[in-house]
Protein backbone atom coordinates (compact mmCIF):
# COMPACT_ATOMS: atom_id res chain seq x y z
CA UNK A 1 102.36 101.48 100.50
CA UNK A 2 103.27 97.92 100.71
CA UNK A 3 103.17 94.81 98.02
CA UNK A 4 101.01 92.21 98.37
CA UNK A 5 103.25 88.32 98.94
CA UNK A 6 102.82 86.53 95.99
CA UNK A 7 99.86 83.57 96.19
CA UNK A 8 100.55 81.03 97.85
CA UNK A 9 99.07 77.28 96.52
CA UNK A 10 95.56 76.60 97.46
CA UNK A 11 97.07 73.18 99.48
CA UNK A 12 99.30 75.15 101.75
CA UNK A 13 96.43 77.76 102.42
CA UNK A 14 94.04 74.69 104.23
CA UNK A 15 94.30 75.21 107.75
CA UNK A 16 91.83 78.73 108.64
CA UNK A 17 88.86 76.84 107.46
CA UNK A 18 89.69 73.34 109.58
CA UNK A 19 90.25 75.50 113.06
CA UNK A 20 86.98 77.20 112.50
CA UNK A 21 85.29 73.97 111.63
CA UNK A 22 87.06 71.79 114.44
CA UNK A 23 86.05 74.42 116.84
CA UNK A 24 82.89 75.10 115.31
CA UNK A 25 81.66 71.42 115.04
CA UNK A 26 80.35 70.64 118.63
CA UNK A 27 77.99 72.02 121.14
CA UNK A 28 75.60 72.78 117.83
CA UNK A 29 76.16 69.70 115.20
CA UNK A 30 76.33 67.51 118.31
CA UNK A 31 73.91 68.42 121.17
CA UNK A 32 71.98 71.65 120.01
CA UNK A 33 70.57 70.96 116.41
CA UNK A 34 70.22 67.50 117.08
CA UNK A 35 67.88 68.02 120.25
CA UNK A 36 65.94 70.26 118.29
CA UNK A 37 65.49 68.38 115.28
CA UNK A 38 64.02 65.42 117.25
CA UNK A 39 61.94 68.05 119.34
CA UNK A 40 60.83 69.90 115.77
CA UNK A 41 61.29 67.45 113.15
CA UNK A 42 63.49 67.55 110.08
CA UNK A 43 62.37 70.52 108.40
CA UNK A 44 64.82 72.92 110.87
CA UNK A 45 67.20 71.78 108.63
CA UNK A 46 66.68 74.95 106.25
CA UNK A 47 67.53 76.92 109.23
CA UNK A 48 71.39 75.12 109.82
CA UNK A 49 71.33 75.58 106.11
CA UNK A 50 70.58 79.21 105.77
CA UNK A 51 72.94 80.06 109.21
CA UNK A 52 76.43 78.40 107.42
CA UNK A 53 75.50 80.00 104.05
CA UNK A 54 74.95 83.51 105.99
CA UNK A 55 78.29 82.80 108.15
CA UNK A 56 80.12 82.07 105.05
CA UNK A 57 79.36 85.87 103.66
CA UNK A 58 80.44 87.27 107.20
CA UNK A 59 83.31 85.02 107.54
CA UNK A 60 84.69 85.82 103.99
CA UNK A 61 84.40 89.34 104.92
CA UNK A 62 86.48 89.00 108.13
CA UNK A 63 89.13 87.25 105.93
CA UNK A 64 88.78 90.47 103.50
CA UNK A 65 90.20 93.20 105.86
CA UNK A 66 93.22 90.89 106.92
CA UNK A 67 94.00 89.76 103.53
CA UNK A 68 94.12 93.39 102.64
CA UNK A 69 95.65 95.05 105.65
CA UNK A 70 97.27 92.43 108.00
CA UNK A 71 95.45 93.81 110.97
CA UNK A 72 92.63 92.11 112.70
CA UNK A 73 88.95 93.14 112.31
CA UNK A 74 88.77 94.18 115.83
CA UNK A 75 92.13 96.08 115.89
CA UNK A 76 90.08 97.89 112.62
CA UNK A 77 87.09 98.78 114.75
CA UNK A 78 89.37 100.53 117.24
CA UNK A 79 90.85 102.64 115.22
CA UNK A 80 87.69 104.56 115.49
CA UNK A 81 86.83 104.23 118.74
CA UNK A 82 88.53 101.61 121.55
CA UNK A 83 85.39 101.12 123.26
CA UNK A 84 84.63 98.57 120.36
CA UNK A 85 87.42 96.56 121.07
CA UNK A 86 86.18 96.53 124.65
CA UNK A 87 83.04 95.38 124.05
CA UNK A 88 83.93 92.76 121.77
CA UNK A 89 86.46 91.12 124.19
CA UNK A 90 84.24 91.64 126.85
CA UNK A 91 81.49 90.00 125.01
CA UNK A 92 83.60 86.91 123.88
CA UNK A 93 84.82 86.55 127.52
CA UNK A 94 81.18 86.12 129.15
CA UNK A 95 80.49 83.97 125.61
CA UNK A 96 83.52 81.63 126.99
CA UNK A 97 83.68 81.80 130.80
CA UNK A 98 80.27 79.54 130.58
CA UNK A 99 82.53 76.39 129.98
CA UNK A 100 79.41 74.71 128.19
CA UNK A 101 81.25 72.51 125.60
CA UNK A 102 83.80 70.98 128.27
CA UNK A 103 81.38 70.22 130.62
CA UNK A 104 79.32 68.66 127.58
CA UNK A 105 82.74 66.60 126.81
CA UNK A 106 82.95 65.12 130.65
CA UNK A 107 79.19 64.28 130.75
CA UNK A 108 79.57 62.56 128.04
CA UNK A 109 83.39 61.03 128.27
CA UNK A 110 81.18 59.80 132.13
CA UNK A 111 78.90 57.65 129.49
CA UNK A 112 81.66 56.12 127.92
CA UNK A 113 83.54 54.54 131.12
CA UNK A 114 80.50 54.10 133.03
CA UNK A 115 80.86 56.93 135.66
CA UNK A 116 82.91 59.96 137.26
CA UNK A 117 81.86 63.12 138.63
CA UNK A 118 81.88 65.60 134.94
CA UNK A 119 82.46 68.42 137.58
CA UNK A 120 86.01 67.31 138.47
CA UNK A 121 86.95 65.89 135.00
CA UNK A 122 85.65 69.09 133.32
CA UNK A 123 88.68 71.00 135.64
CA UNK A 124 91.22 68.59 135.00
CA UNK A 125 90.41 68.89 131.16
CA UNK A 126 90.44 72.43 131.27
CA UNK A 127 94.23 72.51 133.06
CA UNK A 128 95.70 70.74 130.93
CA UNK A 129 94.30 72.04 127.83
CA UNK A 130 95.95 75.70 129.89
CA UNK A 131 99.10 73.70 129.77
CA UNK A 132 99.36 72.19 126.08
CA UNK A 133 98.49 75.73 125.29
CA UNK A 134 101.38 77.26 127.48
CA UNK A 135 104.16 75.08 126.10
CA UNK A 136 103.12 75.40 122.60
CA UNK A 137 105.71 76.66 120.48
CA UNK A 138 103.47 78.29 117.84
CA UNK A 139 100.23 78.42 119.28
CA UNK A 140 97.97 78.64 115.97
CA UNK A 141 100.06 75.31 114.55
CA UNK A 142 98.88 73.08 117.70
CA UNK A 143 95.60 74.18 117.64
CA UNK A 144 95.48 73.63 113.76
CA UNK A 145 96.81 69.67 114.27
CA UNK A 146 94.16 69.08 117.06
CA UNK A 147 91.29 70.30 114.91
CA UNK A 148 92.35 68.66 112.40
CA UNK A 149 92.50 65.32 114.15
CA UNK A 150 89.38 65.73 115.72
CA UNK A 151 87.45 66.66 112.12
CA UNK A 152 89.45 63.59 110.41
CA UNK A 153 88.07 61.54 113.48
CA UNK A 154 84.26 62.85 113.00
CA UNK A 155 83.87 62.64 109.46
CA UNK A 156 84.95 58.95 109.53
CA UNK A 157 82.19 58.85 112.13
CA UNK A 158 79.69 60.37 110.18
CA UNK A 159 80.66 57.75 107.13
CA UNK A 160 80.02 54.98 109.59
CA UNK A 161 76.73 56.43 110.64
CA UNK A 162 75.69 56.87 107.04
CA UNK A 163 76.14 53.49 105.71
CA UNK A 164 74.87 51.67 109.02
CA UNK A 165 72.28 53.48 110.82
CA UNK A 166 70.42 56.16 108.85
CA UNK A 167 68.08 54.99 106.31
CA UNK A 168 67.09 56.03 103.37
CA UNK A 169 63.69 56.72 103.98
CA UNK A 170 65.19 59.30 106.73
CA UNK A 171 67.35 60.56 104.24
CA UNK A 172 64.03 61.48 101.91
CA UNK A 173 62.58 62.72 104.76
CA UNK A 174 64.92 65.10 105.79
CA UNK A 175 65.47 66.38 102.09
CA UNK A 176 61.70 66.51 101.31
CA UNK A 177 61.42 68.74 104.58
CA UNK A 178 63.91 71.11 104.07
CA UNK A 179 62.45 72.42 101.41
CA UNK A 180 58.54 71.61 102.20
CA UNK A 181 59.04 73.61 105.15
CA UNK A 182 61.42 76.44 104.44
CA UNK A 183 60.55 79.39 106.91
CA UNK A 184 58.59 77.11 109.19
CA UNK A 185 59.59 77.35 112.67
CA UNK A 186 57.50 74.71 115.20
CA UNK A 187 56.02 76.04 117.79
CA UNK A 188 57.40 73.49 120.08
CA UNK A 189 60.89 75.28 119.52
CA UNK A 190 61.15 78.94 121.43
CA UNK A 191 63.20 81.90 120.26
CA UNK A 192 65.66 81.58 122.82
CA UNK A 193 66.61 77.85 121.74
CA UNK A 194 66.33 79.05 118.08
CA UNK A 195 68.99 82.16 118.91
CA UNK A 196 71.06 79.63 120.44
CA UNK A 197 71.14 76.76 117.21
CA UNK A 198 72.12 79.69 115.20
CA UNK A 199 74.61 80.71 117.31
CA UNK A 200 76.25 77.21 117.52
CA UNK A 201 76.23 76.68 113.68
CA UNK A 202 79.13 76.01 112.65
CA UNK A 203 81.33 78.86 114.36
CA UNK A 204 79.26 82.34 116.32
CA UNK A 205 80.21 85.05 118.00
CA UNK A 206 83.83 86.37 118.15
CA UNK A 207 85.02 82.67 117.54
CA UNK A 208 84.47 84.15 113.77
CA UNK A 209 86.26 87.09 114.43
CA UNK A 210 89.84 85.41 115.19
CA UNK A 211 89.24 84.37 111.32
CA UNK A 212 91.60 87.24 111.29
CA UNK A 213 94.12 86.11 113.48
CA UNK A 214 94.63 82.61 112.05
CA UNK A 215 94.36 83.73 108.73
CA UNK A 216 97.42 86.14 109.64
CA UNK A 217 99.13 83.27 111.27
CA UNK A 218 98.77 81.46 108.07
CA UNK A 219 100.25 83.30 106.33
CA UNK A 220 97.87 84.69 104.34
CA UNK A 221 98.66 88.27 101.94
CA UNK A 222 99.47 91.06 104.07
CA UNK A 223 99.07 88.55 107.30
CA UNK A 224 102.44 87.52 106.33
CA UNK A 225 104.15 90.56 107.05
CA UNK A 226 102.67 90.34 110.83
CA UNK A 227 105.31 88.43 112.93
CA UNK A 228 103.26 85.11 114.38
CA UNK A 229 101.75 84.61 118.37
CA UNK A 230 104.58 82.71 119.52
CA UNK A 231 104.81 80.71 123.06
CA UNK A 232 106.43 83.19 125.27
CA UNK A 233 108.08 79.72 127.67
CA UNK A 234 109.08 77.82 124.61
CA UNK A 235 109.24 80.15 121.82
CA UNK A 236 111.41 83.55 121.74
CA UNK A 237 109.45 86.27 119.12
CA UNK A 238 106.47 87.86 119.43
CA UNK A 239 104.01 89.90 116.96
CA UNK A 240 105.50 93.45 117.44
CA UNK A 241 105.81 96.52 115.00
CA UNK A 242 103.39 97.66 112.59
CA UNK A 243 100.51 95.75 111.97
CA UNK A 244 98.16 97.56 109.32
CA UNK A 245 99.63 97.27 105.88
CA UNK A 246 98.46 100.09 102.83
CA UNK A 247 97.87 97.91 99.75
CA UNK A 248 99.49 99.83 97.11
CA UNK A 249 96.97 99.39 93.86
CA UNK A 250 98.89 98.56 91.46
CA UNK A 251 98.46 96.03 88.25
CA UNK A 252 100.46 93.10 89.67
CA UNK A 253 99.46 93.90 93.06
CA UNK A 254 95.85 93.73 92.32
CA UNK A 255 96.12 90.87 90.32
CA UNK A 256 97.72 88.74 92.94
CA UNK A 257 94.98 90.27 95.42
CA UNK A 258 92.15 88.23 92.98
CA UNK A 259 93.98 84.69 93.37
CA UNK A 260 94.73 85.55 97.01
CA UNK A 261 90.60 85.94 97.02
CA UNK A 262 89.80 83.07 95.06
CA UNK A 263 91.54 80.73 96.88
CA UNK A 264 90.58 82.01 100.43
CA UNK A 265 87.03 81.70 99.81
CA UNK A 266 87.73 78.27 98.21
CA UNK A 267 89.63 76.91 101.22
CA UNK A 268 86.98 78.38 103.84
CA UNK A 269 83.73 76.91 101.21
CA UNK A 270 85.11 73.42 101.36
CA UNK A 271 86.87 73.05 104.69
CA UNK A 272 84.11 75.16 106.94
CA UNK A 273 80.70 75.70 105.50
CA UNK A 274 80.98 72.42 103.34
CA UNK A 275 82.00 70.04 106.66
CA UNK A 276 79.68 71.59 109.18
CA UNK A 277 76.54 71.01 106.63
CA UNK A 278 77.95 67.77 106.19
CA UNK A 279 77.69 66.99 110.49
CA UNK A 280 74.66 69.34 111.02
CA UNK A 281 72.97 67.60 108.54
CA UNK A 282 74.64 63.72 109.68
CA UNK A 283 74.40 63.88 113.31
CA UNK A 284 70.49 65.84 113.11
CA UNK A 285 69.65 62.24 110.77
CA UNK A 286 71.41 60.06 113.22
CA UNK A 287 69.17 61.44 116.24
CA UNK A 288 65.87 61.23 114.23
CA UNK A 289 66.62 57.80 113.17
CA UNK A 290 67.01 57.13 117.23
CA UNK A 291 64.83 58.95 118.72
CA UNK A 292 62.10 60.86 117.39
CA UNK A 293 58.95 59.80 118.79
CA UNK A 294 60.04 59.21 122.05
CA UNK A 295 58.57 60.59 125.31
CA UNK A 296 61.57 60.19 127.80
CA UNK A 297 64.03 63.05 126.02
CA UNK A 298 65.01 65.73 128.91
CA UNK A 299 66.29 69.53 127.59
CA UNK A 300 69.95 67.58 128.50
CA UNK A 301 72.81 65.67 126.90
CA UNK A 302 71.23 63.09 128.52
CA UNK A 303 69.70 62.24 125.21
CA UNK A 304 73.17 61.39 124.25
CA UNK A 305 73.40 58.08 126.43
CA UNK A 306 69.96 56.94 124.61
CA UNK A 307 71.15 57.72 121.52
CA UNK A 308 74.00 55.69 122.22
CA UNK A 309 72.03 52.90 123.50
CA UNK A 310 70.37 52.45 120.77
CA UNK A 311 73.33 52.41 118.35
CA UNK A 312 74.08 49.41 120.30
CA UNK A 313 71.27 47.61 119.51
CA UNK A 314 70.72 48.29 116.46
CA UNK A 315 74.96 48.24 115.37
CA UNK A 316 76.62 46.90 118.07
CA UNK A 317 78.38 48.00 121.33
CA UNK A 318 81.34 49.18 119.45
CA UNK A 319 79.72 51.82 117.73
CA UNK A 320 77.94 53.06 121.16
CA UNK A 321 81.25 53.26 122.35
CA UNK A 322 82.62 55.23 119.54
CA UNK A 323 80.05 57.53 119.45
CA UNK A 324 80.83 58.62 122.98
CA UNK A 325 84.11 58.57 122.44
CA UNK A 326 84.09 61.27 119.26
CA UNK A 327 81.79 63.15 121.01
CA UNK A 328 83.66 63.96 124.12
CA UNK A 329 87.12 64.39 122.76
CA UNK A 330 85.25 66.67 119.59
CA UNK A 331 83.73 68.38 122.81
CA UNK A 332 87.09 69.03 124.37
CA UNK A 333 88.61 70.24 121.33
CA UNK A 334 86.37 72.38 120.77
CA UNK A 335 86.46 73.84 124.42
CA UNK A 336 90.64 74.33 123.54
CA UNK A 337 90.29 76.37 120.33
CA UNK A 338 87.59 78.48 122.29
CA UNK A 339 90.20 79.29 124.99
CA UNK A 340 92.61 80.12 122.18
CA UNK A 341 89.86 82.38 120.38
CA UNK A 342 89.21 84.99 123.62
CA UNK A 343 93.23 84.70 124.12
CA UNK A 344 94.02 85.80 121.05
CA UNK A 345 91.01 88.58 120.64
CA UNK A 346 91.93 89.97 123.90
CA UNK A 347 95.60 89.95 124.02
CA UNK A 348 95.63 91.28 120.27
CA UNK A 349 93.23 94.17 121.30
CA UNK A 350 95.35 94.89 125.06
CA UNK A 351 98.64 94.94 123.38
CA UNK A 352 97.98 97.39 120.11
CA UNK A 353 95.83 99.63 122.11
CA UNK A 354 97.14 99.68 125.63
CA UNK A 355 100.26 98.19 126.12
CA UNK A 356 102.33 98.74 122.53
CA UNK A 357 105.45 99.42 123.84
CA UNK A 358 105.60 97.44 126.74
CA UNK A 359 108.24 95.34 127.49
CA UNK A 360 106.63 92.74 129.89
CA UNK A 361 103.41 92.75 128.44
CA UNK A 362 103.41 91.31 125.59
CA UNK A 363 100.96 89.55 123.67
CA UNK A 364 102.38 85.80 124.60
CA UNK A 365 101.81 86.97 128.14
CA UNK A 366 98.42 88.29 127.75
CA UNK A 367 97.32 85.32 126.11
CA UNK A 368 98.28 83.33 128.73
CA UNK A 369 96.81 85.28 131.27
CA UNK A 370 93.68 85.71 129.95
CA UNK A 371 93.33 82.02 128.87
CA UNK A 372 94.13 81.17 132.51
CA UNK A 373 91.96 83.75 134.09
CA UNK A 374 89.24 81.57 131.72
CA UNK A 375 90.20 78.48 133.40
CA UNK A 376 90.67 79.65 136.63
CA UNK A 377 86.37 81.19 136.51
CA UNK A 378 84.97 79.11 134.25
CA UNK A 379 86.61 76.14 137.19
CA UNK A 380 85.12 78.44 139.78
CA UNK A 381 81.84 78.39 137.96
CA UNK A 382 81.11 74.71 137.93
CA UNK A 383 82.11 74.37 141.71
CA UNK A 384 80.15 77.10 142.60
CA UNK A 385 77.59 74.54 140.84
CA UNK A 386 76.60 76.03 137.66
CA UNK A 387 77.04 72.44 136.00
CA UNK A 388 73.78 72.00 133.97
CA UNK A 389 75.54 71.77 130.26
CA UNK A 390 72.84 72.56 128.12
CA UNK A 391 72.15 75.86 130.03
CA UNK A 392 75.43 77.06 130.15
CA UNK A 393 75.76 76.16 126.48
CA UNK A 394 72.17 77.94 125.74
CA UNK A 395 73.95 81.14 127.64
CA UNK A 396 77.24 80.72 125.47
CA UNK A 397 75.41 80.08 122.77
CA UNK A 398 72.64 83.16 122.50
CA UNK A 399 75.68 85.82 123.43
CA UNK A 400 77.65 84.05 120.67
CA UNK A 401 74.08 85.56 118.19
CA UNK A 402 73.86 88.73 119.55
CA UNK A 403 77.56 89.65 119.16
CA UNK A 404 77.40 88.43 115.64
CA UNK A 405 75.07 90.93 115.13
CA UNK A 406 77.06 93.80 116.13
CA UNK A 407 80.37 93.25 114.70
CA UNK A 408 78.52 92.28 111.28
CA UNK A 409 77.45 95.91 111.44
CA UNK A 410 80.17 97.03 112.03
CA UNK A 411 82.25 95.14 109.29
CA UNK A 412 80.41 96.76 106.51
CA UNK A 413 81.67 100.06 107.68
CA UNK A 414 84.66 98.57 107.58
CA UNK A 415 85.57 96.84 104.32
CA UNK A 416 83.86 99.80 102.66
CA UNK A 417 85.25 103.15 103.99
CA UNK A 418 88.84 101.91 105.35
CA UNK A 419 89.62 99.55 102.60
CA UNK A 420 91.54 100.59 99.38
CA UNK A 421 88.84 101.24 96.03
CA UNK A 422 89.53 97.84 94.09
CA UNK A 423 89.53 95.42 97.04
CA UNK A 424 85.96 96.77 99.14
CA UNK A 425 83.24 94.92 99.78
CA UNK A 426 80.61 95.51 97.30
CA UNK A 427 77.71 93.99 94.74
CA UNK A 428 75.95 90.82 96.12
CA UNK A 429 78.71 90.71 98.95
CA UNK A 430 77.47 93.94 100.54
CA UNK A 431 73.31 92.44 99.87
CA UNK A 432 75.02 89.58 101.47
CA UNK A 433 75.86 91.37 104.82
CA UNK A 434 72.89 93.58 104.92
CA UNK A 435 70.91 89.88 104.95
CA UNK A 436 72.90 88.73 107.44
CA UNK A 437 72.46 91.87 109.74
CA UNK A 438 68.57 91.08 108.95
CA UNK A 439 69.31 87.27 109.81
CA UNK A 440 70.64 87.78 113.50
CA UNK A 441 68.39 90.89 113.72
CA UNK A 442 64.90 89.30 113.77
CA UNK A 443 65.89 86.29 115.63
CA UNK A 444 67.63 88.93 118.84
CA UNK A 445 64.84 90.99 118.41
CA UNK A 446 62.55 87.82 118.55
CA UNK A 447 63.69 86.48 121.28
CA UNK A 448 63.93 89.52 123.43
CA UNK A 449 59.95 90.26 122.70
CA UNK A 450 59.24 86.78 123.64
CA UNK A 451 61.00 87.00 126.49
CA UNK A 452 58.91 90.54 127.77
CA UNK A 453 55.91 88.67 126.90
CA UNK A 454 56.38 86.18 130.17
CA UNK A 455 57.15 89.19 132.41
């Protein structure tokens, strides 16, 4: 049995939440929900709604079993059977390998200085986000600053956007819909696209599921007893030893536990479900305002450039540029922290199940090696000329749902039966889950009926 660290202060626990979010916030609140909202209208905004308040109740539950144990939700599934673990990382490699959000990021970054091949700049971008990885002394801490940035960078976007652009007629509109239309879903939009909004809301797939990781890099309860992924060129430790903690249930232990809680579900409500309403919501206004009505849209991020075109009329050139500008680099980011999520999974499941006491492979190493083996295919992919973005994100995007799915069943097995009595998951957390597993349910199941239908 092991004591819980005391609490630390809710200021120092602010990082989880911004990853998740800085990752989170692109392919969907820029490209994906937008599109659709111009191609459906306003009132799909109950759906981005009702995703980030479902992710929330999953993502709070991921945080649970690390909080309480130290150990990763995925290192928790395998402890009844590997071949969980193996799906899961196999899963969130195909989710990944479809380099979607980079690609997105060149096209783009290609509007903003007029030209360039997104192909070739995609690579490049995808190197040397390999390398700031590689050299990174404490891997979480540099992805933490660059989401950070990038967030910081958006939301004083989104303020711009707000006071110049959107009106407040759109604004009525878009509240007036949300609600007038709850449960409404146009029949312009199919299940596929749907499956893949969802799955870009905010985070998806097993981009949620390294919750557990950063939370444990963080610092947070039992997650500090868990030594932290450190660079294996620049740094010299590595997490080795135990890594499941027994919370011993006592008074002072338990009590600490509640504030540990509080505060983690305080830090994730503000800093991820409360910022990627705020862009969903933004950025969905913004392309209404431009361009609903319009006949000349193609299923592309081409609708990007018009967008942008006609911030400079309406604005001025500046803003067109900026607009490109956030977009690309919030693109790229977001295409970094995804490398760092199927590292992390992966080399977190290898090493404790495989490789423990292995002396060359450790968990630095497999990191590296499996975020360059992402590279390295997902570079192979686009020359091979698989370099439509909005279909690879669409790909990315639907495997990020149906995963969800999964390990959301799994989880409640989890933070019931192999948690200690007075820190499981129960009350209107447990309803919570079993809505969830109903959420992603009837959208998969959806979509895979509509799809047998056009056989």
């Amino acid at each position: 049995m092991t004591d819980l660290p005391a609490p630390v202060p809710l200021r120092r626990m602010i990082g989880p939440g911004v990853v998740a979010v800085g990752i989170g916030m692109a392919a969907g609140e820029i490209i994906l929900w937008p599109y659709l909202t111009v191609l459906g209208g306003l009132g799909l905004l109950w759906l981005a709604i009702t995703t980030l308040l479902v992710q929330f109740v999953i993502n709070m539950e991921i945080e649970r079993y690390t909080l309480a144990t130290g150990q990763t939700v995925v290192a928790g599934f395998s402890r009844w059977w590997k071949g969980w673990g193996v799906i899961i990382c196999l899963a969130g490699a195909f989710q990944y390998v479809w380099p979607g959000w980079a690609t997105s990021g060149s096209t783009v970054f290609t509007y903003l200085i007029g030209g360039g091949d997104p192909v070739w700049i995609t690579v490049l971008v995808l190197v040397l986000v390999g390398v700031l990885l590689s050299v990174s002394r404490v891997v979480y801490t540099t992805v933490e600053r660059v989401e950070t940035v990038k967030v910081a960078l958006t939301l004083f976007f989104l303020l711009v956007v707000a006071v110049f652009v959107i009106s407040l007629s759109t604004w009525g509109s878009g509240a007036r819909a949300a609600v007038v239309e709850f449960g409404r879903i146009p029949p312009e939009i199919t299940f596929v696209m749907l499956l893949s909004a969802i799955g870009a809301a905010g985070a998806g797939g097993v981009h949620n599921l390294v919750l557990s990781n950063w939370i444990r890099d963080k610092r947070y309860g039992m997650g500090a007893h868990v030594p932290r992924l450190i660079s294996p060129i620049t740094g010299r430790s590595e997490p080795a030893g135990a890594d499941r903690f027994e919370l011993a249930e006592s008074s002072a232990n338990l009590e600490r536990w509640r504030v540990w809680w509080r505060r983690a579900n305080v830090e994730h409500l503000v800093t991820f479900v409360a910022v990627c309403l705020l862009t969903i919501t933004i950025m969905s206004l913004l392309a209404y305002e431009t361009l609903a009505g319009r006949g000349d849209l193609k299923n592309d991020p081409s609708f990007l450039r018009i967008e942008g075109d006609v911030l400079a009329g309406r604005v001025g050139v500046w803003l067109k540029l900026l607009f490109f500008a956030i977009a690309a680099v919030s693109l790229w980011a977001a295409a970094m922290g995804l490398l760092d999520v199927i590292g992390r999974l992966a080399a977190d499941f290898v090493r404790r199940s495989y490789l423990p006491g292995s002396a060359r492979w450790t968990e630095p190493r497999l990191y590296l090696l499996v975020v360059w083996t992402e590279i390295v295919l997902g570079s192979i992919i686009l020359l091979a000329g698989f370099t439509q973005p909005l279909g690879l994100l669409i790909v990315s995007t639907c495997a990020a749902s149906v995963v969800t799915l999964l390990y959301s069943i799994l989880l409640v097995r989890l933070n019931i039966r192999d948690l200690p009595a007075a820190v499981r998951m129960r009350g209107w957390r447990l309803g919570g889950m079993v809505v969830a597993i109903g959420f992603y349910g009837f959208f998969a199941l959806a979509m895979v009926v509509t799809q047998l239908q056009r056989l």
